[in-house]
PDB file of N, CA and C in Angstrom:
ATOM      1  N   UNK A   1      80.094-174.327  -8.625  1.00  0.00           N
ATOM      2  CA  UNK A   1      81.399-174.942  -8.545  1.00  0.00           C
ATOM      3  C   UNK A   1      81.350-176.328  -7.883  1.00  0.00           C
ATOM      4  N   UNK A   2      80.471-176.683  -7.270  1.00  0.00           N
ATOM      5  CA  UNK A   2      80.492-177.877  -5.916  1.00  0.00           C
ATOM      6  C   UNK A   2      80.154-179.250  -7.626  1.00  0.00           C
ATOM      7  N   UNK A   3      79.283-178.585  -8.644  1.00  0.00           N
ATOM      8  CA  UNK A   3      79.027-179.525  -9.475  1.00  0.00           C
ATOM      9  C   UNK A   3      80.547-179.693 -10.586  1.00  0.00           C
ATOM     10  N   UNK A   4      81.875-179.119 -10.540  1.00  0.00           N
ATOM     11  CA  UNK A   4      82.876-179.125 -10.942  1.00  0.00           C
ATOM     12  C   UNK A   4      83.459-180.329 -10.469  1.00  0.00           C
ATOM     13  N   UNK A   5      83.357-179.869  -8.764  1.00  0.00           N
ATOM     14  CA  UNK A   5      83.896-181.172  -7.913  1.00  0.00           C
ATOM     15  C   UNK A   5      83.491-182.354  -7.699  1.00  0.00           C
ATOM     16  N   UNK A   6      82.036-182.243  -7.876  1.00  0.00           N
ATOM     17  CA  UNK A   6      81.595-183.855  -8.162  1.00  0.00           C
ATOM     18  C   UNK A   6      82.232-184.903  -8.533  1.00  0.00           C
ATOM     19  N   UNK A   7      82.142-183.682 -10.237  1.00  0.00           N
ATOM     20  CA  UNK A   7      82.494-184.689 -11.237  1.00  0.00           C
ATOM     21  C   UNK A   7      84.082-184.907 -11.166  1.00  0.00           C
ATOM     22  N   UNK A   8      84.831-184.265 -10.941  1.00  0.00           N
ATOM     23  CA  UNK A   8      86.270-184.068 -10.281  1.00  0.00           C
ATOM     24  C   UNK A   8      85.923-185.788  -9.777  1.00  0.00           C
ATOM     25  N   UNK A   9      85.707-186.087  -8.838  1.00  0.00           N
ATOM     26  CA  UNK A   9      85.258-186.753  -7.881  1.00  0.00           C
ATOM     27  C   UNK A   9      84.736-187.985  -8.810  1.00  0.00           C
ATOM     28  N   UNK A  10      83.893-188.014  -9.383  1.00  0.00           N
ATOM     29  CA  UNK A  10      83.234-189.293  -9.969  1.00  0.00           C
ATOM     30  C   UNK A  10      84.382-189.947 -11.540  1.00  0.00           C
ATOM     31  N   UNK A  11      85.279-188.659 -11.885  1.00  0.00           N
ATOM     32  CA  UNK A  11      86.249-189.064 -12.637  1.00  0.00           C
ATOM     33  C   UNK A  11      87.752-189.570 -12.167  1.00  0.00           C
ATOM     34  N   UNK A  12      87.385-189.495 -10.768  1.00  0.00           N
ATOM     35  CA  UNK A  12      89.040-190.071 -10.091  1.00  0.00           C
ATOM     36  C   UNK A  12      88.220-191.775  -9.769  1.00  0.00           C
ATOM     37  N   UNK A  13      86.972-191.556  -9.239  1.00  0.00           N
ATOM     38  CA  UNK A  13      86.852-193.116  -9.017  1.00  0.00           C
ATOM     39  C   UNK A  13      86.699-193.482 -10.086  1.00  0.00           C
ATOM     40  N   UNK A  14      86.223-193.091 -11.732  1.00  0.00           N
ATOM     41  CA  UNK A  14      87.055-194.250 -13.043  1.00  0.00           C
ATOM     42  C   UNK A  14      88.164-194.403 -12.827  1.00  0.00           C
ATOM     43  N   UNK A  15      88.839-193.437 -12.496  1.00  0.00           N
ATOM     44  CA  UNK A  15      90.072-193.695 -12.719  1.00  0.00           C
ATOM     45  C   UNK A  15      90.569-194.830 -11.858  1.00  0.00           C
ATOM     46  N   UNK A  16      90.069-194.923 -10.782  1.00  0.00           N
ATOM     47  CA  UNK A  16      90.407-195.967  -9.663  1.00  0.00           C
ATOM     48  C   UNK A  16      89.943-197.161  -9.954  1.00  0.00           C
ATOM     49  N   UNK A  17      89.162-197.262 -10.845  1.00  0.00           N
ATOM     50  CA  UNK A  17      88.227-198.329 -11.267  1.00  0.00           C
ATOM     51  C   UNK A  17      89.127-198.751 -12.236  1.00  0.00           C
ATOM     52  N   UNK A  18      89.656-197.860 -13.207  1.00  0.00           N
ATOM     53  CA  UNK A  18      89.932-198.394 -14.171  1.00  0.00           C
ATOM     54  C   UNK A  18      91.746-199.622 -14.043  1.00  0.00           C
ATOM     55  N   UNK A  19      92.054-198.604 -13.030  1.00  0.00           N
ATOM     56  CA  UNK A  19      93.380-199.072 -12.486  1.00  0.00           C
ATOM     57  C   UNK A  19      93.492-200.620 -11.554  1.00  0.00           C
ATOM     58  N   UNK A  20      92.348-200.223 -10.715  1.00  0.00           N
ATOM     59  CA  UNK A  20      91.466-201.765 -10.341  1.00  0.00           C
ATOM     60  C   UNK A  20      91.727-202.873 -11.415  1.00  0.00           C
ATOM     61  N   UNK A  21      90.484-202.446 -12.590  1.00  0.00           N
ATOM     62  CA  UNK A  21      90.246-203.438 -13.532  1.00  0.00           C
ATOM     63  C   UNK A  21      91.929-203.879 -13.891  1.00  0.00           C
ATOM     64  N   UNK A  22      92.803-203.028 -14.296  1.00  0.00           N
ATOM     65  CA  UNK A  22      94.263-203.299 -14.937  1.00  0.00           C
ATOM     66  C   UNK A  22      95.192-204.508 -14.044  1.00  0.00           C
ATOM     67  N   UNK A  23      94.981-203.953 -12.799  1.00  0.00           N
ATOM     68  CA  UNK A  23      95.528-204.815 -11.797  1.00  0.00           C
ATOM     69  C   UNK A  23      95.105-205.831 -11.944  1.00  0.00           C
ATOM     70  N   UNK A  24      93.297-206.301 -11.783  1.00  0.00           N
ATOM     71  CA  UNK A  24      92.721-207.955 -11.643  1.00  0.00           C
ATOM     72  C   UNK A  24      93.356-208.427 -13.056  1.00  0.00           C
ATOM     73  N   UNK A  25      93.203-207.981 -14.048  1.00  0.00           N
ATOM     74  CA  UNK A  25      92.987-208.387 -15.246  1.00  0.00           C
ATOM     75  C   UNK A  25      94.525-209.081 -15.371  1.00  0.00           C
ATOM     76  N   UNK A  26      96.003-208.271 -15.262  1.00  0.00           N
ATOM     77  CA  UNK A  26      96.919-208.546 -15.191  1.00  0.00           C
ATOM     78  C   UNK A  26      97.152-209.639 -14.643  1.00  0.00           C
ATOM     79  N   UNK A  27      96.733-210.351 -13.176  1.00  0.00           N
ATOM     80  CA  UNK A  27      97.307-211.176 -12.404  1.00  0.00           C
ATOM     81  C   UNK A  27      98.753-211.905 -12.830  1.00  0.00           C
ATOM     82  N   UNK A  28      99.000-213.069 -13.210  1.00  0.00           N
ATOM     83  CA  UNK A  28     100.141-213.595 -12.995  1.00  0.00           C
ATOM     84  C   UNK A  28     100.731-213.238 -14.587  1.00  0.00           C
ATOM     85  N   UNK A  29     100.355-212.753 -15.329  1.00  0.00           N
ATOM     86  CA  UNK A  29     100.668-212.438 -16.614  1.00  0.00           C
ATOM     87  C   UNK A  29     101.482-211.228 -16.830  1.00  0.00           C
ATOM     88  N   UNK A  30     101.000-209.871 -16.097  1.00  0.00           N
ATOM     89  CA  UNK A  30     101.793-209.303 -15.983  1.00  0.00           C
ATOM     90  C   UNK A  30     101.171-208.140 -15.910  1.00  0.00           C
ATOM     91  N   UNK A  31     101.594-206.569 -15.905  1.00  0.00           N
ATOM     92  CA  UNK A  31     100.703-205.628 -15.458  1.00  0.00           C
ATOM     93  C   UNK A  31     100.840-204.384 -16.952  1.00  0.00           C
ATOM     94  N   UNK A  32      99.410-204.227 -17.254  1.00  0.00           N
ATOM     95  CA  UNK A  32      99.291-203.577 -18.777  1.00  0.00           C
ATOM     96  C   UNK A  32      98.325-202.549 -18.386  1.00  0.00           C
ATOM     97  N   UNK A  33      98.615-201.362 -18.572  1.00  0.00           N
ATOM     98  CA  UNK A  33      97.687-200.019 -18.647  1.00  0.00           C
ATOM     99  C   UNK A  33      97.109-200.387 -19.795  1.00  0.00           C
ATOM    100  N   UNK A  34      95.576-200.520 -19.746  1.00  0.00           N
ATOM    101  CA  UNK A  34      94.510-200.337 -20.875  1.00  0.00           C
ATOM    102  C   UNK A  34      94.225-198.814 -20.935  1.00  0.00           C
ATOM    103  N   UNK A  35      93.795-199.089 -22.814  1.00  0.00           N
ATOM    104  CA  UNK A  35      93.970-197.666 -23.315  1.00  0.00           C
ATOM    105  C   UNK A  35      92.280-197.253 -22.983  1.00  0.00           C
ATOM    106  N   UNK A  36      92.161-196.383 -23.422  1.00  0.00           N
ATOM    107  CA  UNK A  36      90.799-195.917 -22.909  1.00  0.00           C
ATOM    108  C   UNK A  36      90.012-196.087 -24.029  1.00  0.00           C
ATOM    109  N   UNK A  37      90.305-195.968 -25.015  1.00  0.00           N
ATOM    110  CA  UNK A  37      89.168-197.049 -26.138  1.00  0.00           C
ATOM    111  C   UNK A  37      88.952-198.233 -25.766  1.00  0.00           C
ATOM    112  N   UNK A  38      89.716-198.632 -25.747  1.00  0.00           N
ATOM    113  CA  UNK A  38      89.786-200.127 -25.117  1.00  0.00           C
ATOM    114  C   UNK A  38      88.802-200.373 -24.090  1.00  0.00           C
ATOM    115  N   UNK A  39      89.150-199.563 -22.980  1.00  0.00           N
ATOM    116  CA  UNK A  39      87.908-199.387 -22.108  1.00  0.00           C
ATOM    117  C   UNK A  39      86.453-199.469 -22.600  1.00  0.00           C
ATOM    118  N   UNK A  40      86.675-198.081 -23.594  1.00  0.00           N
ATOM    119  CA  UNK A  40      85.385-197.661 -23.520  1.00  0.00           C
ATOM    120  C   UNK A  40      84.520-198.721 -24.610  1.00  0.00           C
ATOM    121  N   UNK A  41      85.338-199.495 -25.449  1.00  0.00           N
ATOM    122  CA  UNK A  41      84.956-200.655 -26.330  1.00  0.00           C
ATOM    123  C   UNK A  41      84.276-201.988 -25.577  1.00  0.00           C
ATOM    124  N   UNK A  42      84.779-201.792 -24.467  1.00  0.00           N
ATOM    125  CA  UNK A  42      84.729-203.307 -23.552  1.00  0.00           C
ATOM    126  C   UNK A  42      83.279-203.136 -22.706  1.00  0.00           C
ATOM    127  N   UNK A  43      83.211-201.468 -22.343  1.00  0.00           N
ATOM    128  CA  UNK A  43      82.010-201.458 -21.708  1.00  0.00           C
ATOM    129  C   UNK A  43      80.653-200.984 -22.674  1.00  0.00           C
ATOM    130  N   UNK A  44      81.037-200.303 -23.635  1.00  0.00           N
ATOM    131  CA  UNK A  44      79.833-200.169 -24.616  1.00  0.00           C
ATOM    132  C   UNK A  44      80.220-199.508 -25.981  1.00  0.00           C
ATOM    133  N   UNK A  45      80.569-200.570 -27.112  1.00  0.00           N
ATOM    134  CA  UNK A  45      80.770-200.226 -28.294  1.00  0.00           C
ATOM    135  C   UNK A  45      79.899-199.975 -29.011  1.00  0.00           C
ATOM    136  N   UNK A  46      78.617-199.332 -28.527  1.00  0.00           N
ATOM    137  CA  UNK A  46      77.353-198.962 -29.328  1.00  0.00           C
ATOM    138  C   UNK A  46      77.776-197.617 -29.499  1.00  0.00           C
ATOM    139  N   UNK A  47      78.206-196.995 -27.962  1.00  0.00           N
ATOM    140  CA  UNK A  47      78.130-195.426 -27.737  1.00  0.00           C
ATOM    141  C   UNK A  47      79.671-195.112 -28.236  1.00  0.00           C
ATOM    142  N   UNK A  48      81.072-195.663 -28.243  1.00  0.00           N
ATOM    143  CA  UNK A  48      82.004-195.831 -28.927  1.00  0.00           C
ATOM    144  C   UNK A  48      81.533-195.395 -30.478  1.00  0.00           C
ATOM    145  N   UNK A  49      80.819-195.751 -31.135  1.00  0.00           N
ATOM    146  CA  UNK A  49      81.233-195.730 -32.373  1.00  0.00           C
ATOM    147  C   UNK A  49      79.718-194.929 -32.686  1.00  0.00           C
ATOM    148  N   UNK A  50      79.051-194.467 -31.945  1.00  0.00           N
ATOM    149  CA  UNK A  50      77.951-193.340 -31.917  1.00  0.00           C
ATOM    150  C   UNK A  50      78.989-192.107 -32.307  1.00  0.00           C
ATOM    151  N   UNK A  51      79.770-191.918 -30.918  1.00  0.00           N
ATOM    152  CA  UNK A  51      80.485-190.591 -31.067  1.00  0.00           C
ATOM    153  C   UNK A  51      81.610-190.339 -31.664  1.00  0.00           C
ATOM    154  N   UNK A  52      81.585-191.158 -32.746  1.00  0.00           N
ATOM    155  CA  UNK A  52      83.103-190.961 -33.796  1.00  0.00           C
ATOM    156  C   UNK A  52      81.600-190.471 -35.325  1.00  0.00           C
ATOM    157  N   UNK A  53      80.731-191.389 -34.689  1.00  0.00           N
ATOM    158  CA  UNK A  53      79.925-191.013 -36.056  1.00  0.00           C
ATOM    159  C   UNK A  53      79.226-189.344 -35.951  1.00  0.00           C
ATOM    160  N   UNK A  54      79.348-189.071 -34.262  1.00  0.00           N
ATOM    161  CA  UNK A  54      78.270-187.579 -34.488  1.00  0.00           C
ATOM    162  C   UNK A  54      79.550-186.710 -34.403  1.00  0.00           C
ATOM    163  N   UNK A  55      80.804-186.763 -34.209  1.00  0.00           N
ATOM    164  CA  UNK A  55      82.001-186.108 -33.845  1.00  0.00           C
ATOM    165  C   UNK A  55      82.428-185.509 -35.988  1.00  0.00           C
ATOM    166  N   UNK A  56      82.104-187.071 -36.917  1.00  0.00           N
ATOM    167  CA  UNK A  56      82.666-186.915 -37.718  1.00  0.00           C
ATOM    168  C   UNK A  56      81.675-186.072 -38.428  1.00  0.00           C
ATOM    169  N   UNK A  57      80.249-186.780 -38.606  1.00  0.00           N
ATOM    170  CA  UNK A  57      79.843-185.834 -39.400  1.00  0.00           C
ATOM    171  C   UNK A  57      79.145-184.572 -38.564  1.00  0.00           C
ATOM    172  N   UNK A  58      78.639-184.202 -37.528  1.00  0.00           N
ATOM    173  CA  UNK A  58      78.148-182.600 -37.195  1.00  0.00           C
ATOM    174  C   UNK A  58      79.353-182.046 -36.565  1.00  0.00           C
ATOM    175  N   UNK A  59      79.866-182.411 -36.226  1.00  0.00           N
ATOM    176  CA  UNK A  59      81.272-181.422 -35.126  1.00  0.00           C
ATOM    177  C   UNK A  59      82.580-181.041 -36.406  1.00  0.00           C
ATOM    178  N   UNK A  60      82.904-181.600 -36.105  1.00  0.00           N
ATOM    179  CA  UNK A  60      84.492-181.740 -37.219  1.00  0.00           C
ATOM    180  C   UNK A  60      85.172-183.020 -37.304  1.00  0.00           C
ATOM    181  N   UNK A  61      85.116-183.625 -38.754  1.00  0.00           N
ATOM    182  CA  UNK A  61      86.107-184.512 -38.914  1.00  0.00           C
ATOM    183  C   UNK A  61      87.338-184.715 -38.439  1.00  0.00           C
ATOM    184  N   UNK A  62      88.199-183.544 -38.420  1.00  0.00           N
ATOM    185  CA  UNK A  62      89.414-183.450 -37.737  1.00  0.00           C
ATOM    186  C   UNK A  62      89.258-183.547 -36.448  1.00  0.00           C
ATOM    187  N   UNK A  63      88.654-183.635 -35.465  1.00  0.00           N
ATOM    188  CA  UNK A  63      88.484-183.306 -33.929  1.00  0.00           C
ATOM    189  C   UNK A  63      88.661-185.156 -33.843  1.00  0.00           C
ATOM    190  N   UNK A  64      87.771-186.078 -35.050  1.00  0.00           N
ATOM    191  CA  UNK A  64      87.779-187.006 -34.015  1.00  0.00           C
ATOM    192  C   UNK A  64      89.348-188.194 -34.373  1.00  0.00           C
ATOM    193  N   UNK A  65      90.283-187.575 -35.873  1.00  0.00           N
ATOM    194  CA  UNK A  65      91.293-188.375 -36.229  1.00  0.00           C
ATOM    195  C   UNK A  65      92.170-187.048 -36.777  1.00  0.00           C
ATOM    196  N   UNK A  66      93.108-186.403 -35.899  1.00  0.00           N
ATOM    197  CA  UNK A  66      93.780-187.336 -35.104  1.00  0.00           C
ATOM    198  C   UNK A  66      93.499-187.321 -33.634  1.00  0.00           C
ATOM    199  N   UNK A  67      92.720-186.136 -33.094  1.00  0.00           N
ATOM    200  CA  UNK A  67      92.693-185.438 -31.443  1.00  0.00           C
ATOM    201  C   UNK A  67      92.267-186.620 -31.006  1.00  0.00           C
ATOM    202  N   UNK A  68      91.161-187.233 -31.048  1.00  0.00           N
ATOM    203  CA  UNK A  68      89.945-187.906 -30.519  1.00  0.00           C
ATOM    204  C   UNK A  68      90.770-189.418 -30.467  1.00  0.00           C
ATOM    205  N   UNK A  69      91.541-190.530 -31.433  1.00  0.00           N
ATOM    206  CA  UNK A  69      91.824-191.461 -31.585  1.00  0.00           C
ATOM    207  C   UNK A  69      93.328-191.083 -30.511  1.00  0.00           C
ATOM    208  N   UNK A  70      93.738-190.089 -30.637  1.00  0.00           N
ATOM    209  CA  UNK A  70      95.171-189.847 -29.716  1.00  0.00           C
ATOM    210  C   UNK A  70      94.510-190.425 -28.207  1.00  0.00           C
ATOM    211  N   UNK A  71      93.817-189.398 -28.295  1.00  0.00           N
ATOM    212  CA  UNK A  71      93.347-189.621 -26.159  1.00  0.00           C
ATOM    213  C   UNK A  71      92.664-191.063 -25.889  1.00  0.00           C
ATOM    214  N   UNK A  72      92.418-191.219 -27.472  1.00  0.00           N
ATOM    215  CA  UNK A  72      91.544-192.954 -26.577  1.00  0.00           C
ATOM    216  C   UNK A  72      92.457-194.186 -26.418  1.00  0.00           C
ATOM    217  N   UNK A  73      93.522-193.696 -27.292  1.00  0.00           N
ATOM    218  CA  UNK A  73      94.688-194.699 -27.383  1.00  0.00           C
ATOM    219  C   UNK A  73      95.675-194.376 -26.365  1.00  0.00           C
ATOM    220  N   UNK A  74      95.776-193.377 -24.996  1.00  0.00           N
ATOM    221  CA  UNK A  74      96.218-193.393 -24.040  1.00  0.00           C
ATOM    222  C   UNK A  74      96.050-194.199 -22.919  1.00  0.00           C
ATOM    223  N   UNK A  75      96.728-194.355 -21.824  1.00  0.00           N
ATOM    224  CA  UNK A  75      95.899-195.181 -20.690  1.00  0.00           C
ATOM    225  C   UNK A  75      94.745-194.779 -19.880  1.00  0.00           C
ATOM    226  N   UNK A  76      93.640-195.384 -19.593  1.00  0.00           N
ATOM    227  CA  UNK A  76      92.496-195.041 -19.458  1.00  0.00           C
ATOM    228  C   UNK A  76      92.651-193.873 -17.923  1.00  0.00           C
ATOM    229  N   UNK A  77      93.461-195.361 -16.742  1.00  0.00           N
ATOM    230  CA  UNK A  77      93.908-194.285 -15.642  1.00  0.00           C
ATOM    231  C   UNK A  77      94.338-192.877 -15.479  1.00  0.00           C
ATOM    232  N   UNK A  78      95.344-192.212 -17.218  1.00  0.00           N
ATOM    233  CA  UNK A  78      95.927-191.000 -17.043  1.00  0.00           C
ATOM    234  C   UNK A  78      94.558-190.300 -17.520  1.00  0.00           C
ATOM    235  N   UNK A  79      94.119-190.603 -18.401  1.00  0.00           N
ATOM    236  CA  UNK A  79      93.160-189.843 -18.876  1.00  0.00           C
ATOM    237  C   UNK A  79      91.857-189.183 -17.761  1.00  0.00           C
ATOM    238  N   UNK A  80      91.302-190.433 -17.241  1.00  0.00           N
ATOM    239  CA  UNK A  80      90.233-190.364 -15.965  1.00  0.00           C
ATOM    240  C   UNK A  80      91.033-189.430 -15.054  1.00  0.00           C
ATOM    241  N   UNK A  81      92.066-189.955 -14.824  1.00  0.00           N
ATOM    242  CA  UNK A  81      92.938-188.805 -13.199  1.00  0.00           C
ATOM    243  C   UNK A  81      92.920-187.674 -13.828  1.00  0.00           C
ATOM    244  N   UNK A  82      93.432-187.503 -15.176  1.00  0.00           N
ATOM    245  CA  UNK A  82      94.244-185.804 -15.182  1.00  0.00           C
ATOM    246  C   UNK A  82      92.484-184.909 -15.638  1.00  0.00           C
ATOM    247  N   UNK A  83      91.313-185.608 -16.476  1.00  0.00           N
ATOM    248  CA  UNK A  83      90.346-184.974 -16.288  1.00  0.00           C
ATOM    249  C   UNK A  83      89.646-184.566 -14.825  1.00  0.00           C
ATOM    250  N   UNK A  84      89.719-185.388 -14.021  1.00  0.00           N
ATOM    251  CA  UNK A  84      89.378-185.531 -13.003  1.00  0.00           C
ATOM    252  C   UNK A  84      90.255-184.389 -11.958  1.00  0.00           C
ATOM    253  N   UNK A  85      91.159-184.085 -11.681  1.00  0.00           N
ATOM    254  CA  UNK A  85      92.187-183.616 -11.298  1.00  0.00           C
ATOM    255  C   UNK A  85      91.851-181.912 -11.711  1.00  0.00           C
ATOM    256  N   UNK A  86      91.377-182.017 -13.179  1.00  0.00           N
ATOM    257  CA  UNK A  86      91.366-180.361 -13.867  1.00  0.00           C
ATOM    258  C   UNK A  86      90.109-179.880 -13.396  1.00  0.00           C
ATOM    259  N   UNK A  87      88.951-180.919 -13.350  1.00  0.00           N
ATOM    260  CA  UNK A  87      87.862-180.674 -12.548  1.00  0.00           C
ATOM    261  C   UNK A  87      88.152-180.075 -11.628  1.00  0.00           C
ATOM    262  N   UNK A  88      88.585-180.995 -10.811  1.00  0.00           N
ATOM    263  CA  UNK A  88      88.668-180.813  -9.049  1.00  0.00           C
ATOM    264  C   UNK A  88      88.960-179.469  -8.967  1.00  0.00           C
ATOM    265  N   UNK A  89      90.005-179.046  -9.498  1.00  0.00           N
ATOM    266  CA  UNK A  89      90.645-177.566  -9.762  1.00  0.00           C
ATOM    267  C   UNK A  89      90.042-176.447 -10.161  1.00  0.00           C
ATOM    268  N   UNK A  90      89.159-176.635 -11.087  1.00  0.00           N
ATOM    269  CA  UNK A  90      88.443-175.614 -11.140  1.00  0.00           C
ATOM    270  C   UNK A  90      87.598-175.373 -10.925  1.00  0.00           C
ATOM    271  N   UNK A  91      86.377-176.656  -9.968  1.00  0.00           N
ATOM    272  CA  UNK A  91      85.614-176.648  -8.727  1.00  0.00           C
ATOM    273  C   UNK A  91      86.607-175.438  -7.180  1.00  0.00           C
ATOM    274  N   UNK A  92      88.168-175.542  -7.083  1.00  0.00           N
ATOM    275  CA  UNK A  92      88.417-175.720  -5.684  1.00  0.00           C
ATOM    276  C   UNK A  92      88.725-174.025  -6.162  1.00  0.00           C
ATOM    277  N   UNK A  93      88.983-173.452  -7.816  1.00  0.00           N
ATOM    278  CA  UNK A  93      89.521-172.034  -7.994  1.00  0.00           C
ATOM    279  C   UNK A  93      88.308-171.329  -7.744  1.00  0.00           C
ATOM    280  N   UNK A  94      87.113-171.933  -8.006  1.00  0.00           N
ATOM    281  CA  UNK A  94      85.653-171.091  -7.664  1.00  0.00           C
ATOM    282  C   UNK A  94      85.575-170.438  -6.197  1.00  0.00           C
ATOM    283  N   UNK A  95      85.994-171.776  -5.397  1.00  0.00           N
ATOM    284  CA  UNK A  95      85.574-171.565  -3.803  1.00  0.00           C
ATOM    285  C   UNK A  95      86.811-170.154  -3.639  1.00  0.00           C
ATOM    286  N   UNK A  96      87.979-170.122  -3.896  1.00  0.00           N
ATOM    287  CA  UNK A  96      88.754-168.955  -3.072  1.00  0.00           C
ATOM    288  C   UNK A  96      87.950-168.036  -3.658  1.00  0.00           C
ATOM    289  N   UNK A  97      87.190-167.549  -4.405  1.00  0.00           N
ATOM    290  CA  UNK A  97      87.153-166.495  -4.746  1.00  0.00           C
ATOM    291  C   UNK A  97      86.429-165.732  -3.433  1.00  0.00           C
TER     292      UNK A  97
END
């Protein structure tokens, strides 16, 4: 479970990161939640368009249009927190037991 919370943990600081980046980026222009493609385009569109290609053809076509294009076209911050968050949670449901 402690490896639940890690990552709990290493997905709230994207998320903090990512909210960071939104803030600098905004300055006097104005303040815009980037989507998480967007993100993930800006930091490496090799591996972006790797996993639409191994999603479409070995996994399921359907998984990656519409599921897959929905969540990347969200804001990167909700996405990172609320994974991060479900982690944490089911790292913290291990420990009561």
């Amino acid at each position: 479970m402690v490896v639940f919370r890690v990552l709990g943990i290493l997905f709230l600081l994207a998320a903090a990161a990512a909210l960071t980046n939104d803030l600098v980026a905004g300055g006097a222009g104005g303040f815009r939640l980037s989507a998480l493609g967007e993100l993930w385009f800006r930091l490496s569109p090799y591996t972006l368009d790797l996993s639409r290609a191994v999603t479409e053809r070995y996994i399921w076509p359907a998984l990656w249009d519409p599921v897959a294009v929905w969540v990347l076209l969200q804001p990167a911050v909700l996405v990172l927190g609320a994974v991060g968050l479900a982690l944490m949670a089911v790292g913290m449901a291990g420990r009561r037991r």
